[in-house]
Structures are given as structure tokens and as C-alpha cells.
Protein backbone atom coordinates (compact mmCIF):
# COMPACT_ATOMS: atom_id res chain seq x y z
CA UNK A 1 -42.10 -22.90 -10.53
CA UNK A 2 -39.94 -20.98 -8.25
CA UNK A 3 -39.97 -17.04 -8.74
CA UNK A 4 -36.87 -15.72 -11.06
CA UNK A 5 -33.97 -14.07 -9.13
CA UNK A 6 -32.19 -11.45 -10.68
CA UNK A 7 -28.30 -11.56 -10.22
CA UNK A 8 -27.22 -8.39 -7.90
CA UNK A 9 -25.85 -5.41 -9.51
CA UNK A 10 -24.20 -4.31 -6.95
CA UNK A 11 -20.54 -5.24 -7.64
CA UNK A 12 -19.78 -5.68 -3.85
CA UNK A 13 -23.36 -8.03 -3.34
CA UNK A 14 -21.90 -10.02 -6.46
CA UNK A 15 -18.41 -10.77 -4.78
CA UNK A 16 -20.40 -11.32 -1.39
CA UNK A 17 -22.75 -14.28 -3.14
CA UNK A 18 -19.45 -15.95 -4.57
CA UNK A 19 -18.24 -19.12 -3.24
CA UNK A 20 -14.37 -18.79 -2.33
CA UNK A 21 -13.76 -20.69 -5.40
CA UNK A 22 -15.31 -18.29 -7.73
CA UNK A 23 -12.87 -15.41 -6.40
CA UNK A 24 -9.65 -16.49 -8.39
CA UNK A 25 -11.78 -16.59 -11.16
CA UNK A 26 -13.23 -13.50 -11.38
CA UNK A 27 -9.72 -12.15 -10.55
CA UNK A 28 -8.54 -13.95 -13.26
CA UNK A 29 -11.23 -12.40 -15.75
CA UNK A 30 -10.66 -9.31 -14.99
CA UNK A 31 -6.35 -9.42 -14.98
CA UNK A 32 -7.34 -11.14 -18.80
CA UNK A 33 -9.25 -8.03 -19.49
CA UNK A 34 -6.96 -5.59 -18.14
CA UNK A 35 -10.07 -4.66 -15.91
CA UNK A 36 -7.23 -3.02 -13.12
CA UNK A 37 -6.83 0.40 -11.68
CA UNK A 38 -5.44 2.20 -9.03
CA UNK A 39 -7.24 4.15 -6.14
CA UNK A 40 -4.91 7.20 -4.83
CA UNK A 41 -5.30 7.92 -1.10
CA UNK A 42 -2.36 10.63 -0.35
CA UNK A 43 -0.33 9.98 2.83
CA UNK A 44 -0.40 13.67 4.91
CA UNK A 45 2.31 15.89 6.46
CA UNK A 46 1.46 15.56 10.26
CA UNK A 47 1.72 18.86 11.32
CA UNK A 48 1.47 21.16 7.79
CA UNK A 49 -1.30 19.06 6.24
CA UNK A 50 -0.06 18.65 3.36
CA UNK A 51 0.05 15.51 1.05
CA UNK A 52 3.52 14.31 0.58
CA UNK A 53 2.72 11.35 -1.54
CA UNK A 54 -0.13 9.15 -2.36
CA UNK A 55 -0.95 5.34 -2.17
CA UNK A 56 -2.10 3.41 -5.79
CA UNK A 57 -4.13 0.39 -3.87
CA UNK A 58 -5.04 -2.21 -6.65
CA UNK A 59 -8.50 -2.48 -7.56
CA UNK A 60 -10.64 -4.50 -10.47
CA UNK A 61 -13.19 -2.55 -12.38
CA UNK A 62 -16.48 -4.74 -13.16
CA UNK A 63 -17.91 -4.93 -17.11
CA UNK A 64 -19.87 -1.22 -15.34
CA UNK A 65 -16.79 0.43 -15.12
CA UNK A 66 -17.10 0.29 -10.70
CA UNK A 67 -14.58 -0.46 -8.59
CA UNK A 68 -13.90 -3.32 -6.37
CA UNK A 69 -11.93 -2.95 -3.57
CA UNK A 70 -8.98 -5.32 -2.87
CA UNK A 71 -10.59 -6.28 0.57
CA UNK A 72 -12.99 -8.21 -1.45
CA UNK A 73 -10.34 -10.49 -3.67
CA UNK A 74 -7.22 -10.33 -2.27
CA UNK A 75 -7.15 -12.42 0.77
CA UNK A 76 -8.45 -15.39 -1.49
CA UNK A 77 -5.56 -15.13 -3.98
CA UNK A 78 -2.62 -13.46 -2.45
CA UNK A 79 -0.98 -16.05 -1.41
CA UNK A 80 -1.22 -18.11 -4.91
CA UNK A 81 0.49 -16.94 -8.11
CA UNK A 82 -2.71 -14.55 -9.16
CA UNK A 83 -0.90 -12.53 -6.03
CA UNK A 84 1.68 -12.50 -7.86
CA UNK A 85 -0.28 -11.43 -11.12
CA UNK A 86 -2.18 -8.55 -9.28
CA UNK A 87 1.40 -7.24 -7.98
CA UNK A 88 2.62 -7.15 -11.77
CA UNK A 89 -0.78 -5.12 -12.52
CA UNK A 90 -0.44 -2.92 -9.42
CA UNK A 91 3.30 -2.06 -10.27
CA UNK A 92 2.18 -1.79 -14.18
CA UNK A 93 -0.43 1.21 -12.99
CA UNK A 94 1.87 3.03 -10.91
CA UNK A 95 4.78 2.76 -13.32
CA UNK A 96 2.39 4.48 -16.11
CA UNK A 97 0.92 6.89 -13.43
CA UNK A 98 4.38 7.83 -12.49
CA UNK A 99 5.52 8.47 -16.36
CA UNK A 100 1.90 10.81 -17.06
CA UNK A 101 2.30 12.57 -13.82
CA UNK A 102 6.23 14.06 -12.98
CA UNK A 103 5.44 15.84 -9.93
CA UNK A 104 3.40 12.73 -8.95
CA UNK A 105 5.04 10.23 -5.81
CA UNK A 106 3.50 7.39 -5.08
CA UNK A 107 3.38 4.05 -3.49
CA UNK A 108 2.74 0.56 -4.32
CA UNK A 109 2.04 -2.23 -2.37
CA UNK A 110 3.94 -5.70 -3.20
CA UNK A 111 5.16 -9.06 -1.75
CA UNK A 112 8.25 -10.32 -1.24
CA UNK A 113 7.44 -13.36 -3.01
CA UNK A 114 7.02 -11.15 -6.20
CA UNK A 115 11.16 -10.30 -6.26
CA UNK A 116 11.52 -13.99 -7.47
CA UNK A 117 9.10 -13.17 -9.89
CA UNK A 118 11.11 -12.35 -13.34
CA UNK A 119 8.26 -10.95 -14.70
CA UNK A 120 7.39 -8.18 -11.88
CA UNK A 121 11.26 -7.89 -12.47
CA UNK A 122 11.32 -7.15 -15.76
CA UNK A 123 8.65 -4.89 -15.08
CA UNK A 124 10.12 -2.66 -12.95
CA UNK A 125 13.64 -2.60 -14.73
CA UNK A 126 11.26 -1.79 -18.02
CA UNK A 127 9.60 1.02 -16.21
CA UNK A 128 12.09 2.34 -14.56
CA UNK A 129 14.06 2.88 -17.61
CA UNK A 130 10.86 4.72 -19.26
CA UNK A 131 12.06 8.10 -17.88
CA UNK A 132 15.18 9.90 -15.72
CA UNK A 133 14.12 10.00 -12.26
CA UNK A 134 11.19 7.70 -11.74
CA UNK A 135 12.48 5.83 -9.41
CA UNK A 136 12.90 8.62 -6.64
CA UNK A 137 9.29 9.12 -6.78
CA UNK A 138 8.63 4.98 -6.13
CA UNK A 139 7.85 3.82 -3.06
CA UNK A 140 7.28 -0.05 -2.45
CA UNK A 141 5.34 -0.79 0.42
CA UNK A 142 6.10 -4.38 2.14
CA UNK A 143 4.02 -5.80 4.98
CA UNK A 144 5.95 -6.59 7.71
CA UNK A 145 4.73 -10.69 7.47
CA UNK A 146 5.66 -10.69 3.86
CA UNK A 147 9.87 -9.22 4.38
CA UNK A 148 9.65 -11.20 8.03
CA UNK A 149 9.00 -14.54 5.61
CA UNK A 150 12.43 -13.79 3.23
CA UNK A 151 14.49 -11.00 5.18
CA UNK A 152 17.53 -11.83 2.91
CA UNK A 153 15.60 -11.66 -0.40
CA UNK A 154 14.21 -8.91 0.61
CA UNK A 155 17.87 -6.83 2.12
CA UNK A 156 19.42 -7.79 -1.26
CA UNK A 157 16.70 -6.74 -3.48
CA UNK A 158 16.64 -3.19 -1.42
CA UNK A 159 20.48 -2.81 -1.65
CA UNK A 160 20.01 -3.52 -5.48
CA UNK A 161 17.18 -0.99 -5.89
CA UNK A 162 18.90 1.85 -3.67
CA UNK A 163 20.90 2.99 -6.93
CA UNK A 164 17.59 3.94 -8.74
CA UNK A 165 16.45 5.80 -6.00
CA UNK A 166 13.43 3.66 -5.14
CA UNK A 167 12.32 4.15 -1.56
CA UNK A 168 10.96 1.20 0.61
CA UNK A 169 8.52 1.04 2.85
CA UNK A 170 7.08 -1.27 5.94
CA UNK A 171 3.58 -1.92 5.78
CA UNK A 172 1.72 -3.02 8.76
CA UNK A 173 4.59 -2.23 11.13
CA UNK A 174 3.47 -3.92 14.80
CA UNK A 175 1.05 -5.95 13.67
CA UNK A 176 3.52 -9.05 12.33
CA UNK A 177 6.50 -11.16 13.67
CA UNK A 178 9.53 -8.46 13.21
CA UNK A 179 12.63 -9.32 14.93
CA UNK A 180 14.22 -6.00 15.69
CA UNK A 181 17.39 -7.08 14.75
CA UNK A 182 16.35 -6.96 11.43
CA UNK A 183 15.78 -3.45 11.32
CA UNK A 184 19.02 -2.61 10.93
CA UNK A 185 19.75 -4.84 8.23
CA UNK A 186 16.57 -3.44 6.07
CA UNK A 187 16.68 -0.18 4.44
CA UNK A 188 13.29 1.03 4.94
CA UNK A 189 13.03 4.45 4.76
CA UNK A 190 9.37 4.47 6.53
CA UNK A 191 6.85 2.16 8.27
CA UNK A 192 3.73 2.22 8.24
CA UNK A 193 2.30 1.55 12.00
CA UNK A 194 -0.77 -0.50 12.09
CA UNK A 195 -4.39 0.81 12.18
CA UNK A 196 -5.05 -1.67 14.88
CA UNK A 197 -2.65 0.38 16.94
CA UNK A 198 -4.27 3.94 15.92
CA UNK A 199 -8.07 3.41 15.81
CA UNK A 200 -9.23 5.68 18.95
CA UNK A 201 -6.05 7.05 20.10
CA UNK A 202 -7.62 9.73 21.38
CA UNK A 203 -9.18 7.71 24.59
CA UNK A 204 -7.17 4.56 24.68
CA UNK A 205 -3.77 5.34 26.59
CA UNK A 206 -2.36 1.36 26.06
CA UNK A 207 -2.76 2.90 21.81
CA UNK A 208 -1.27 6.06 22.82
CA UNK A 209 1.87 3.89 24.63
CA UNK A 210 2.21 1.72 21.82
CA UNK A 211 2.15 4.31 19.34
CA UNK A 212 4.56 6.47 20.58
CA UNK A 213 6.76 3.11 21.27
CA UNK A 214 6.82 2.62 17.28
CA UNK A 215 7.16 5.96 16.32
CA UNK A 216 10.53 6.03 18.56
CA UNK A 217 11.75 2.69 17.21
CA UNK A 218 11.30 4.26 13.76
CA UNK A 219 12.99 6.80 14.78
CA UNK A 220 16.14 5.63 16.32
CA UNK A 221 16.62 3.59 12.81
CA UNK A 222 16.15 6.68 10.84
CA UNK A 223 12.83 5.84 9.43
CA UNK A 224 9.83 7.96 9.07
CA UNK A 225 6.54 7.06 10.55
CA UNK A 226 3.09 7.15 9.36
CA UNK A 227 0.43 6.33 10.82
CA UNK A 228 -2.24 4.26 8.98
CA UNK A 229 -6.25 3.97 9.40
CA UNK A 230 -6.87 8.04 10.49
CA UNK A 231 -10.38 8.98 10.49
CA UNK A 232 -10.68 11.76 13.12
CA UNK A 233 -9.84 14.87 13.98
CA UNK A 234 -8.73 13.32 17.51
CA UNK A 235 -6.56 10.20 16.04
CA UNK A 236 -4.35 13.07 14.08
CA UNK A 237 -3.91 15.26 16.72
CA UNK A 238 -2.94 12.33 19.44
CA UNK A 239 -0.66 11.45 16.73
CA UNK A 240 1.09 14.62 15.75
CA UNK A 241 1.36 15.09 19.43
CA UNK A 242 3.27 12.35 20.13
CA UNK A 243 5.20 12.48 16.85
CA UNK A 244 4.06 10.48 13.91
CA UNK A 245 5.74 12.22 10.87
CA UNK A 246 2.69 11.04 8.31
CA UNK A 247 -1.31 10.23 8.64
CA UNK A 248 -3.27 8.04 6.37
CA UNK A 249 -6.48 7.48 6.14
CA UNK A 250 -10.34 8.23 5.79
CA UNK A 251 -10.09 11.41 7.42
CA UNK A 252 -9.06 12.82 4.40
CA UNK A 253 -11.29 10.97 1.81
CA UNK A 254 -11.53 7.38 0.67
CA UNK A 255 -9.14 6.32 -1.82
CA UNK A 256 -9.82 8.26 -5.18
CA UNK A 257 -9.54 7.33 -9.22
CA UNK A 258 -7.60 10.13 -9.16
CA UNK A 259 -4.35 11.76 -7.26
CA UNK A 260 -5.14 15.17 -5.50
CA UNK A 261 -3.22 17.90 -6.55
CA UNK A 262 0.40 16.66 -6.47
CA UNK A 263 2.46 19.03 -3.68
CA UNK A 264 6.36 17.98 -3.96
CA UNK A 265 7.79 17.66 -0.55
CA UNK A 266 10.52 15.78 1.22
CA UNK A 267 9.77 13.13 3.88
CA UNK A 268 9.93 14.35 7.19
């Protein structure tokens, strides 16, 4: 008889052992369960330090109450309708953060599939209507493949949205396909430039050119910048130096169960 193995405990050993197929359904499980959270990770002030608003990234909580996340499940599923399901639970979390918290601004990450989706819809109308003002403290975060994919759907959805006062932002900016011209259809009010693109700024000059090439395109279309993927002292300083508004990133802590002190500022 072959020796017993125990099943890991370890929640990210568990999703490691899986077989791709056994990813949708353990996302599955857990959306059935209502097993979702959000991790906050706030997005700084370049040059006061201070947090100006935070990121809810989508994580599922095993039967232990740990965290899983979204590296780990999303890429099998986004593309599929549970993508669709975990954008309806990310947008559910912020909405309720965003009604227990009023100084509290935050973003949430979503496809542009998910504005066909009458249910993410009807979830946003819903929450939006929960309390005056929630809106200007949204921020939807779209990667630049996803609005690239339905640039129309996405402009009319963000024209629609502009009277609640929900901001938009780019997610991922130099990393996808964007055609320029399209920048000055959307009505992103930031980007977020690419971690690729800021990992060791410091001692890469072709990053440093790149970077600043981004920021000034962001600029010119009256769009904030923020740099994404910051985990030294060196990265933020390159970047406040050559003018990134915003930094993100482990520098400042891995993403949290819960918000840091909310600080309300305007975007640079």
C-alpha cells in the first residue's frame, strides 16, 4: 500500500496542485458561497506621500478564512462568464465599502465585456443610488486590451457614467494595443502605466525614456499618471523626478483586508 498523502493546507499549494479545469470550479464554489473580498492597496501622492485613494483587488477567501490572490484564478476564468461573475462580486464589495466608509475612494477593476452585462448594470445603478455622492469616490479601472477590444462600448458607457461622477481609469497603459487616436475619444481621467515599464527605473535609462514618454502622453490628454508595480525607494524617486503624479505598489505594503486611514485629496 502506498503511504497516505495529506491534501496541502496551504491555500496557494492547493490552487498550485489543481488541474486548469479545477480552477472555474473552485471559483465557482466560492462566488456560491459568497467566499469574496477585497484587498486595499492605496495609490500614493508622488511627491507629498500621501494616499489619495486605494485599489479593492478581488480575492476568494478559502473555508480558513485566507486569502487567495486573483493571480491564482483569474487568468483561467476571465475571459469566460465567471469573469464576468467575479466583476459583479468585485463591484458588489466596493459598492458596500464605499457606503460604510464616506471619506473612503476607491477603485475597482472591470472588463469591458461586463457593460453588456445587465446584471453588473443593475448593480452599479443599485449601488449608486444607495447614497448621494458615491459615485465621485468610484473609480473603474479598465485594462488597456479590454477598452482596445470595444472602444465604442466602452466611450458610450463613460459618457453615460460621467453624470454620476464616476471616474475612469486605464489599467495597464503601454503594455496593450492602444491606438492613440483613441485617447481622445475616451474619458479617462488616469492611466495606470505598466509595471513592466517601472520595475528598476532607477538603472535602466530605455524605462526611464519610456516612462517619461507615457507620463507626457497622459499629460497632453489631461490625464493623471500613476505608476504601477513600486517597490523601492529608487523606482519612486526616478518617478517623481520625471513626473508621475501617483505610485502604486509594494513599497508601501501588500494589498491589505483593510483601507489605511482614508486622507481626502484631489487627483493631481
Amino acid at each position: 500500500m502506498s503511504p497516505r498523502t495529506d491534501p496541502p493546507t496551504d491555500p496557494f499549494a492547493q490552487v498550485r496542485a489543481l488541474d486548469a479545469a479545477d480552477i472555474p470550479r473552485l471559483v465557482q464554489a466560492a462566488l456560491a458561497e459568497r467566499r469574496t473580498e477585497l484587498a486595499y492597496q492605496p495609490v500614493i501622492v508622488a511627491r507629498s506621500g500621501m494616499p489619495v485613494f486605494h485599489e479593492g483587488l478581488i480575492r476568494l477567501r478559502d473555508h480558513a478564512g485566507r486569502l487567495l490572490p486573483a493571480r491564482h484564478f483569474l487568468p483561467g476564468v476571465e475571459d469566460t462568464a465567471l469573469g464576468r461573475d467575479l466583476d459583479r462580486a468585485a463591484l458588489r464589495e466596493g459598492l458596500e465599502a464605499l457606503r460604510r466608509a464616506p471619506r473612503l475612494r476607491l477603485s475597482i477593476n472591470m472588463s469591458a465585456r461586463s457593460i453588456g452585462d445587465g446584471r453588473w448594470r443593475r448593480a452599479l445603478h443599485d449601488g449608486l443610488g444607495r447614497a448621494p455622492g458615491m459615485g465621485e469616490r468610484l473609480i473603474l479601472e479598465i485594462s488597456e486590451s479590454s477598452a482596445m477590444a470595444l472602444p465604442e462600448v466602452v466611450c458610450r458607457f463613460m459618457a453615460e457614467m460621467r453624470p454620476r461622477g464616476v471616474s475612469f481609469a486605464l489599467d495597464e497603459f503601454g503594455a496593450g494595443q492602444t491606438a492613440f487616436r483613441h485617447l481622445r475619444d475616451f474619458l479617462f481621467d488616469m492611466v495606470k502605466i505598466d509595471a513592466h515599464f517601472v520595475r528598476g527605473i532607477g538603472d535602466d535609462p530605455d524605462n526611464q525614456v519610456l516612462c517619461g514618454a507615457l507620463i507626457a502622453v497622459a499629460r497632453q490628454f489631461g490625464m493623471a499618471s500613476v505608476a504601477s508595480g513600486v517597490e523601492t525607494g529608487a523606482e519612486a524617486r526616478m518617478l517623481a523626478g520625471i513626473g508621475a503624479d501617483c505610485l502604486q505598489g509594494y513599497l508601501w505594503g501588500r494589498p491589505a483586508r483593510q483601507p489605511r486611514a482614508p486622507v481626502r485629496m484631489a487627483l493631481p
